[in-house]
Protein backbone atom coordinates (compact mmCIF):
# COMPACT_ATOMS: atom_id res chain seq x y z
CA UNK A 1 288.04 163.17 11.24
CA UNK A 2 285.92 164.33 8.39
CA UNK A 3 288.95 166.01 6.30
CA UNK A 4 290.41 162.43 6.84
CA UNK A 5 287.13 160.36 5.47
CA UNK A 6 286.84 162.41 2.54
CA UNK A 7 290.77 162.16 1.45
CA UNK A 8 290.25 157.99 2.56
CA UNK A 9 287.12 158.06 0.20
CA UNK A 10 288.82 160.40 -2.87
CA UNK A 11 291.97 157.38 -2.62
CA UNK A 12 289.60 154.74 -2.72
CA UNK A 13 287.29 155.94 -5.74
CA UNK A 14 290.72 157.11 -7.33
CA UNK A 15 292.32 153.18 -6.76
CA UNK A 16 288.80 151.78 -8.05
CA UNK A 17 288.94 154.03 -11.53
CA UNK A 18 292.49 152.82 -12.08
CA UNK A 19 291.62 149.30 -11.41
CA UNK A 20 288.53 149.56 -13.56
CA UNK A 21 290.11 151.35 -16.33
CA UNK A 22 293.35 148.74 -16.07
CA UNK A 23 290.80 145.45 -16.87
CA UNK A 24 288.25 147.73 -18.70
CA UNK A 25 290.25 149.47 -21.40
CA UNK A 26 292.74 146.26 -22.24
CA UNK A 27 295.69 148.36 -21.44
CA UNK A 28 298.54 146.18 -21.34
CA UNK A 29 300.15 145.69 -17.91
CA UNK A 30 303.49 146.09 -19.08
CA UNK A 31 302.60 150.01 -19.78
CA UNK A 32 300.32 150.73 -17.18
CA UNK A 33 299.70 148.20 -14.31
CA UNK A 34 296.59 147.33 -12.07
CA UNK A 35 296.70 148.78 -8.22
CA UNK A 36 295.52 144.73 -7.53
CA UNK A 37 298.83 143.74 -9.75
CA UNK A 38 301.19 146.41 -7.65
CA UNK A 39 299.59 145.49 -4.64
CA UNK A 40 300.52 141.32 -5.39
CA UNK A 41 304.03 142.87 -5.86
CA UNK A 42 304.65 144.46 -2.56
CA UNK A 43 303.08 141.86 -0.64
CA UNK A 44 305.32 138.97 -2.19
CA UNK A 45 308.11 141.02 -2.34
CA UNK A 46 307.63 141.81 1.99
CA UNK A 47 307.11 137.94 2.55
CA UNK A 48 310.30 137.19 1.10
CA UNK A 49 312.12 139.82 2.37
CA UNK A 50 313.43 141.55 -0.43
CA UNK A 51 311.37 144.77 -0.09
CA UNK A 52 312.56 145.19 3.62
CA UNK A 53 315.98 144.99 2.82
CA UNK A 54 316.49 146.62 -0.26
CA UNK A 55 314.86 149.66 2.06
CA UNK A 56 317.56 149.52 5.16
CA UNK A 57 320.30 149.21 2.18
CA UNK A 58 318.47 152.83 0.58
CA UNK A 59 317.95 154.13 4.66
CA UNK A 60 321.85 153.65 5.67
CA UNK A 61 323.29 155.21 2.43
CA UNK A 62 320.15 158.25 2.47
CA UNK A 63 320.75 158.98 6.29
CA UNK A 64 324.58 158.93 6.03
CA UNK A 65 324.89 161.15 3.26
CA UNK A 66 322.31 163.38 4.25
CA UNK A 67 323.78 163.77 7.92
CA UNK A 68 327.22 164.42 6.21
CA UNK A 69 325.42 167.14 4.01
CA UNK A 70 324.04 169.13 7.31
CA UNK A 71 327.76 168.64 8.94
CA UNK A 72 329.06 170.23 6.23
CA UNK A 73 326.49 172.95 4.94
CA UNK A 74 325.62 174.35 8.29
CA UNK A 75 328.63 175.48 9.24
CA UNK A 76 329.71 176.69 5.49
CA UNK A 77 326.52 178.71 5.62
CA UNK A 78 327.31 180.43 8.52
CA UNK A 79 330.42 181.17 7.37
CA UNK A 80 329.40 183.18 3.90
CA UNK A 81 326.52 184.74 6.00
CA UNK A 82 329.44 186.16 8.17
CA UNK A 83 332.06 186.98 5.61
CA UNK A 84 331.00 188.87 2.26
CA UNK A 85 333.67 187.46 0.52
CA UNK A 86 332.56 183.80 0.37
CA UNK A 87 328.99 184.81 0.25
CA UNK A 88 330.03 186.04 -3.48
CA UNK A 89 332.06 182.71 -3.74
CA UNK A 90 331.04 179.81 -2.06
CA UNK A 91 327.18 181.45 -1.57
CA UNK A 92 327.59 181.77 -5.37
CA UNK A 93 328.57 177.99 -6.42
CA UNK A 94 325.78 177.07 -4.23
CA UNK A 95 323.22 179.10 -5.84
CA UNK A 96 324.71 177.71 -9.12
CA UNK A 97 324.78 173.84 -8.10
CA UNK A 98 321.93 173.81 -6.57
CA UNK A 99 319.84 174.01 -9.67
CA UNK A 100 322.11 170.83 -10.97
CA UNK A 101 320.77 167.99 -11.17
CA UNK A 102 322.02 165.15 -9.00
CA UNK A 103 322.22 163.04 -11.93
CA UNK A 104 325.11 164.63 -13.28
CA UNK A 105 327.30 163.68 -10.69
CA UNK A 106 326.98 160.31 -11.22
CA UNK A 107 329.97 160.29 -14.22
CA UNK A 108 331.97 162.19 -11.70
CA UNK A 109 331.16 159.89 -8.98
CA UNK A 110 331.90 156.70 -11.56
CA UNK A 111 335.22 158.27 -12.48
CA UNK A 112 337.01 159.00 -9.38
CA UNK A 113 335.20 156.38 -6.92
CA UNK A 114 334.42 153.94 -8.93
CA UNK A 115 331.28 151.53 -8.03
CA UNK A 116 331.53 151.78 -4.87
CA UNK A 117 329.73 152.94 -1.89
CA UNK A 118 331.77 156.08 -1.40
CA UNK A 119 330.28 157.28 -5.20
CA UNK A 120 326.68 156.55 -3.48
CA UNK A 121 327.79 158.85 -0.51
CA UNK A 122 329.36 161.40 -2.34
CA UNK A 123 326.34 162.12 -4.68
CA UNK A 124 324.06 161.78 -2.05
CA UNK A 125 325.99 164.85 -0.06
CA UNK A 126 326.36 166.64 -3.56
CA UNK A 127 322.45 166.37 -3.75
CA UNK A 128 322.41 167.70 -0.12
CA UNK A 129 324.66 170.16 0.97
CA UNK A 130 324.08 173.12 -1.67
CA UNK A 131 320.64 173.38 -0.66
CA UNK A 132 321.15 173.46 3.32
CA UNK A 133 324.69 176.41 2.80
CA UNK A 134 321.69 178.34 1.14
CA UNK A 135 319.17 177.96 3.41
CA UNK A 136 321.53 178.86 6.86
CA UNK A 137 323.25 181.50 5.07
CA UNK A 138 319.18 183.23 4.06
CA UNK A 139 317.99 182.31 7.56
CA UNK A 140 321.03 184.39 9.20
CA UNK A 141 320.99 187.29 6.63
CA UNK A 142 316.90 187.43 7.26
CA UNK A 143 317.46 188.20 11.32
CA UNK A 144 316.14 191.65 12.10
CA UNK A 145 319.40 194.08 13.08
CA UNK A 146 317.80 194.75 16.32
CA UNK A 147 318.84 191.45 17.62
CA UNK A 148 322.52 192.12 16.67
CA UNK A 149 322.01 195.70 18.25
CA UNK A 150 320.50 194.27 21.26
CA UNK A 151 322.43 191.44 21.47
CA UNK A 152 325.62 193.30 21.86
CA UNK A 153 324.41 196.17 24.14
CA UNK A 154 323.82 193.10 26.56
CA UNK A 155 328.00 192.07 25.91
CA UNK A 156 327.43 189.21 23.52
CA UNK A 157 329.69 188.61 20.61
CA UNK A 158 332.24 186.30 18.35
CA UNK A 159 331.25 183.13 19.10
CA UNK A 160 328.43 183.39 22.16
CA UNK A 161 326.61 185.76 19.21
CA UNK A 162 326.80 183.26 16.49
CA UNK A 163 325.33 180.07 18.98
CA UNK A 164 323.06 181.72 21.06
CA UNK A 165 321.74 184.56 19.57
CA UNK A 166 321.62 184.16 15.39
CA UNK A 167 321.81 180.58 14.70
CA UNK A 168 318.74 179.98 17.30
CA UNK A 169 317.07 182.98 15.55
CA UNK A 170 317.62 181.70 12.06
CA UNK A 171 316.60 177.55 13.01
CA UNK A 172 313.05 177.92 11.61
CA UNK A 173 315.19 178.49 7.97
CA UNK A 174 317.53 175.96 8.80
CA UNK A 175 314.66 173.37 9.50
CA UNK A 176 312.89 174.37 6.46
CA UNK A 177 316.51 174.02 4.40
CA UNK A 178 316.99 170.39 6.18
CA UNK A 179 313.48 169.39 4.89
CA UNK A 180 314.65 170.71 1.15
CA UNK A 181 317.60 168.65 1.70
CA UNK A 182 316.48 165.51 2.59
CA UNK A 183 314.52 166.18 -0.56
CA UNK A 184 317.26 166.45 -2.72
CA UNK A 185 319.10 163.83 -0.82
CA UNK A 186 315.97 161.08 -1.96
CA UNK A 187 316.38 162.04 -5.34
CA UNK A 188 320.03 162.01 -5.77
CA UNK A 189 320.14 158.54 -3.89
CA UNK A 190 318.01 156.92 -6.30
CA UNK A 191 319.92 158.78 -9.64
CA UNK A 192 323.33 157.05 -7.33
CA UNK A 193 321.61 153.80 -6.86
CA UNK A 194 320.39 153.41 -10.51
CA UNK A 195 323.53 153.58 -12.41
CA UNK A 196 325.85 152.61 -9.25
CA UNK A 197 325.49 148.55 -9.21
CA UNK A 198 327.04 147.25 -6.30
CA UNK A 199 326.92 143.71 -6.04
CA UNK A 200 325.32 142.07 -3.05
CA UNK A 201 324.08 145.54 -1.66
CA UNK A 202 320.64 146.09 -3.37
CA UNK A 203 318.75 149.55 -2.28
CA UNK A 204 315.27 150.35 -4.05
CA UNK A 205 317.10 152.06 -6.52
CA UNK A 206 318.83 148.77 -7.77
CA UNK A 207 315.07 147.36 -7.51
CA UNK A 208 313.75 149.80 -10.04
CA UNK A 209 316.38 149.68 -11.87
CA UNK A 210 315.78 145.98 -12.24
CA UNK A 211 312.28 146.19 -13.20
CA UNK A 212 312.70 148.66 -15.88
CA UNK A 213 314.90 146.10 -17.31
CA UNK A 214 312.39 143.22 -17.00
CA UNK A 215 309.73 145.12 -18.18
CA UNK A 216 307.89 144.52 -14.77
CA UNK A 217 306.10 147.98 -14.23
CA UNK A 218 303.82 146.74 -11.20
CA UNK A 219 307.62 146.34 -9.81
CA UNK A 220 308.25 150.09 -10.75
CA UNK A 221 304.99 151.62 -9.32
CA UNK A 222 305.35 149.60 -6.55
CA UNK A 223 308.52 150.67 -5.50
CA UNK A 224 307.68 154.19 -6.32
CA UNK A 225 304.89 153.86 -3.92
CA UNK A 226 307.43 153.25 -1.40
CA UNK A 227 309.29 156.26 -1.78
CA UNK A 228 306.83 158.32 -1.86
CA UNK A 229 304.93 156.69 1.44
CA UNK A 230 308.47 157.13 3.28
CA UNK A 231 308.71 160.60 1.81
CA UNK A 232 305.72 160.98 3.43
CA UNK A 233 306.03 159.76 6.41
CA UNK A 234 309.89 161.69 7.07
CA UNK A 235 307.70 165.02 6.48
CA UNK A 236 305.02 163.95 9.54
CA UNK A 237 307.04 162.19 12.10
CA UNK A 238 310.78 164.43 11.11
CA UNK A 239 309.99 167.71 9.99
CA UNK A 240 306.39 169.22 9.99
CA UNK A 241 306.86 168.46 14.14
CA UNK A 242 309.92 170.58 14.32
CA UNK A 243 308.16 173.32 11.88
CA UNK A 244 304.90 173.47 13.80
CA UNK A 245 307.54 173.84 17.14
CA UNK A 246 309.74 176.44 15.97
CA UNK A 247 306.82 178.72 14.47
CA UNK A 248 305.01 178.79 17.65
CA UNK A 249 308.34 179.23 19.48
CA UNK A 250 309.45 182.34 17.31
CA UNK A 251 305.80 183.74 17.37
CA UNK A 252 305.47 183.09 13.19
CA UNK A 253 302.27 181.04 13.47
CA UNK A 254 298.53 182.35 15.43
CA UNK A 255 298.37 178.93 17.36
């Protein structure tokens, strides 16, 4: 409870400063907002309804793309762990794209999709995918040979190897290549959702977006609030559960 004061205390003196230093200093709002000015945002913008919906819009397009991404990097990074030959090909675009950023997909997207919610999806999985083939293809390559050895002294191989024996072994580098993903998958949604207008279906992207153009910054930190408080809370309730499971299960962790 103490850790948990002190980081509730260190917010609150940190909010205060701002808010002193916003009124204080004569700073203009339009270049650097008041947390009491970003605060009337969000709550007229969740009494209307705006904020709540723009969010589902941004949820539906981040979980679909970023499920798609796992569908289709899992299995392609078990396949260049098993086969040398697309581990120098397919492991090597991966290392290549994954150090692009999602932004410059969006042309691409624009060109052959158009504005339309397939270019959202496709970025989105472009943003994913590279960084979960990676991931599964380490976590397989990092299993200690003895459980191959032992593993097939007991009978086990093709297919009962691959599912019950290495992909179990390698999860804890799979989970930790998911989290990376859905990191990847949050930024390239809201590169997708800036300069993809779709009319009638407005994510948070579309939001900032907006308030760029308006000028209307306590819109902008506002909504990045939001991102990063749902950023926050995938990594507690999604991931750090699975993480803290996994590392006791496979002995990696004291407690």
């Amino acid at each position: 409870m103490k850790p948990f004061l002190a980081a509730l205390v260190f917010f609150a003196v940190l909010l205060g400063a701002w808010e002193f230093a916003s009124h204080q200093a004569g700073v203009s709002p339009v270049l650097m907002p008041a947390p009491s000015d970003v605060a009337r945002y969000l709550l007229g913008a969740a009494r209307d309804s705006t904020l709540a919906e723009a969010t589902l819009v941004t949820m539906k397009r981040l979980m679909l793309g970023y499920l798609a991404g796992i569908a289709i990097g899992i299995p392609l990074g078990m396949l260049t762990a098993r086969f040398k030959f697309l581990h120098n090909t397919v492991g090597t675009i991966a290392l290549g794209l994954q150090t692009l950023p999602s932004v410059c997909w969006v042309p691409l997207a624009l060109m052959w999709f158009g504005q339309t919610e397939t270019a959202m999806l496709f970025i989105v999985v472009m943003g994913t995918v590279w960084a979960v083939i990676l991931a599964t293809d380490h976590g397989i390559r990092q299993i200690p040979p003895l459980y191959r050895e032992a593993a097939a002294t007991m009978g086990s191989k093709g297919f009962h190897l691959w599912f019950r024996v290495l992909a179990p072994a390698s999860l804890p580098h799979i989970v930790s290549g998911t989290k990376q993903g859905w990191a990847f998958a949050w930024r390239s949604l809201m590169a997708a959702e800036i300069y993809v207008t779709i009319v009638g279906s407005d994510g948070i992207g579309h939001m900032l977006h907006y308030g760029r153009e308006l000028h209307a910054m306590d819109q902008v930190v506002g909504l990045m609030f939001v991102i990063i408080v749902i950023g926050f809370l995938a990594d507690k309730i999604l991931f750090s559960p699975w993480e803290r499971f996994l590392h006791r299960r496979w002995g990696l962790t004291n407690s």
